[in-house]
Protein backbone atom coordinates (compact mmCIF):
# COMPACT_ATOMS: atom_id res chain seq x y z
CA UNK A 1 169.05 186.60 113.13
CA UNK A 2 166.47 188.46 115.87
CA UNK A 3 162.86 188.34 114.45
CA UNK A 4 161.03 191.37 115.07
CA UNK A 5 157.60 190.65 116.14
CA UNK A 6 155.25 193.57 117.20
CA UNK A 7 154.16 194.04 120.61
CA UNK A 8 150.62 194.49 120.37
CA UNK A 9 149.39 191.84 122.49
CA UNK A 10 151.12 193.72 125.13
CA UNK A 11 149.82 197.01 124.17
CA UNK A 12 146.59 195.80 124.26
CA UNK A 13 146.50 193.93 127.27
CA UNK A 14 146.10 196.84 129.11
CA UNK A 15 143.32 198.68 126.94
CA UNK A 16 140.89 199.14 129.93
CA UNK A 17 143.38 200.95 131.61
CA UNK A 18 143.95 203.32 128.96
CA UNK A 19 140.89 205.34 129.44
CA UNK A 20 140.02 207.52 132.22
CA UNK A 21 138.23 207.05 135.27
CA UNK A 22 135.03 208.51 136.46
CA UNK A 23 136.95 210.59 139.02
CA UNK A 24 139.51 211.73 136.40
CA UNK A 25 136.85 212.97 134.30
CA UNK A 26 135.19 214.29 137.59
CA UNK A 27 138.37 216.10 138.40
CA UNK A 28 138.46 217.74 134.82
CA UNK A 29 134.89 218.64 134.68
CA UNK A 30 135.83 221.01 138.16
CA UNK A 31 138.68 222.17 136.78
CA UNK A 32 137.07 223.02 133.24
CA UNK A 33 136.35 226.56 133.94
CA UNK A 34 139.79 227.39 134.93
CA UNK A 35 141.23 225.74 132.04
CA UNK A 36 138.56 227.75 129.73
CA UNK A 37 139.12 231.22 131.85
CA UNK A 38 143.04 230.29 131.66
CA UNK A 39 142.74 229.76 127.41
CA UNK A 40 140.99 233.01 127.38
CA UNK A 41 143.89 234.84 128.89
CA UNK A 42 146.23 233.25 126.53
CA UNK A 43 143.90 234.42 123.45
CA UNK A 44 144.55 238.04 124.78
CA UNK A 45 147.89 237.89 124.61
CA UNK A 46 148.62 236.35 121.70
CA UNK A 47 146.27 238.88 119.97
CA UNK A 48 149.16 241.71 120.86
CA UNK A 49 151.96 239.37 119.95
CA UNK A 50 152.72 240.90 116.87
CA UNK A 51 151.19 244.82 117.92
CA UNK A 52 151.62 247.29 120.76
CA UNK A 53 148.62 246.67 122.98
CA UNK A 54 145.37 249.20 122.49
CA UNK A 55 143.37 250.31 125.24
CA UNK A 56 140.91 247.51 123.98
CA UNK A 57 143.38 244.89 124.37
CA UNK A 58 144.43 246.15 127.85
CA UNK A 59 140.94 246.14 128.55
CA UNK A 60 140.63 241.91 127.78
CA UNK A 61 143.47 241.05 129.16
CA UNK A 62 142.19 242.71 132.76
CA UNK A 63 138.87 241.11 132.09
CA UNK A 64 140.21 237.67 130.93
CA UNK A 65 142.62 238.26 134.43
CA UNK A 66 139.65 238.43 136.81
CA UNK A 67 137.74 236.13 135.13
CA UNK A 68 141.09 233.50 135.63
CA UNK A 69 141.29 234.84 139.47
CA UNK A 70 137.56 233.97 140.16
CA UNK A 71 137.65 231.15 138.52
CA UNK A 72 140.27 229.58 140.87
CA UNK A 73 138.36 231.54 143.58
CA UNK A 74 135.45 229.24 142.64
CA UNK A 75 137.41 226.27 142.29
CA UNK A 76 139.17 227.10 145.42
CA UNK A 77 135.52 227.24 147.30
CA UNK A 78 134.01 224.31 145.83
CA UNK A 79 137.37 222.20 147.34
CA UNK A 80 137.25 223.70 150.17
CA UNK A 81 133.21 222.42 151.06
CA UNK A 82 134.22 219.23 149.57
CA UNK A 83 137.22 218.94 152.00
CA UNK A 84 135.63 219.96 155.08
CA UNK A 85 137.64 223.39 155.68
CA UNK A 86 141.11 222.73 153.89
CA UNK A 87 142.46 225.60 151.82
């Protein structure tokens, strides 16, 4: 007969490597605002899942649009001084 024995000492052998690092939670931090702007755009469409878009709901989904666009514009500018010029 095979015992079964848990595996925990395993699983927690590598505990401190579990968590993020200061430059993963550096990279999400830069990235937050597209993530935010990119939520926002999914909110407006999911409003006229179930309707035929108004005029108001055309409206937010071209506003929650440009504010995705310049927030990757942003992002895109804020790599590119990091980076020295690459974009």
């Amino acid at each position: 007969m095979e015992h079964i024995v848990t595996v925990q000492d395993a699983v927690t052998a590598f505990a401190d490597f579990v968590e993020p690092t200061r430059a993963e939670l550096n990279a999400i931090d830069a990235e937050m605002p597209v993530i935010l702007a990119d939520v926002d755009l999914l909110d407006a469409y999911i409003i006229t899942l179930d309707r035929t878009p108004t005029e108001l709901d055309e409206r937010r989904i071209r506003r929650a649009r440009r504010r995705l666009l310049a927030a990757h514009v942003n992002q895109l500018k804020s790599a590119d001084g990091r980076t020295g010029g690459v974009a």
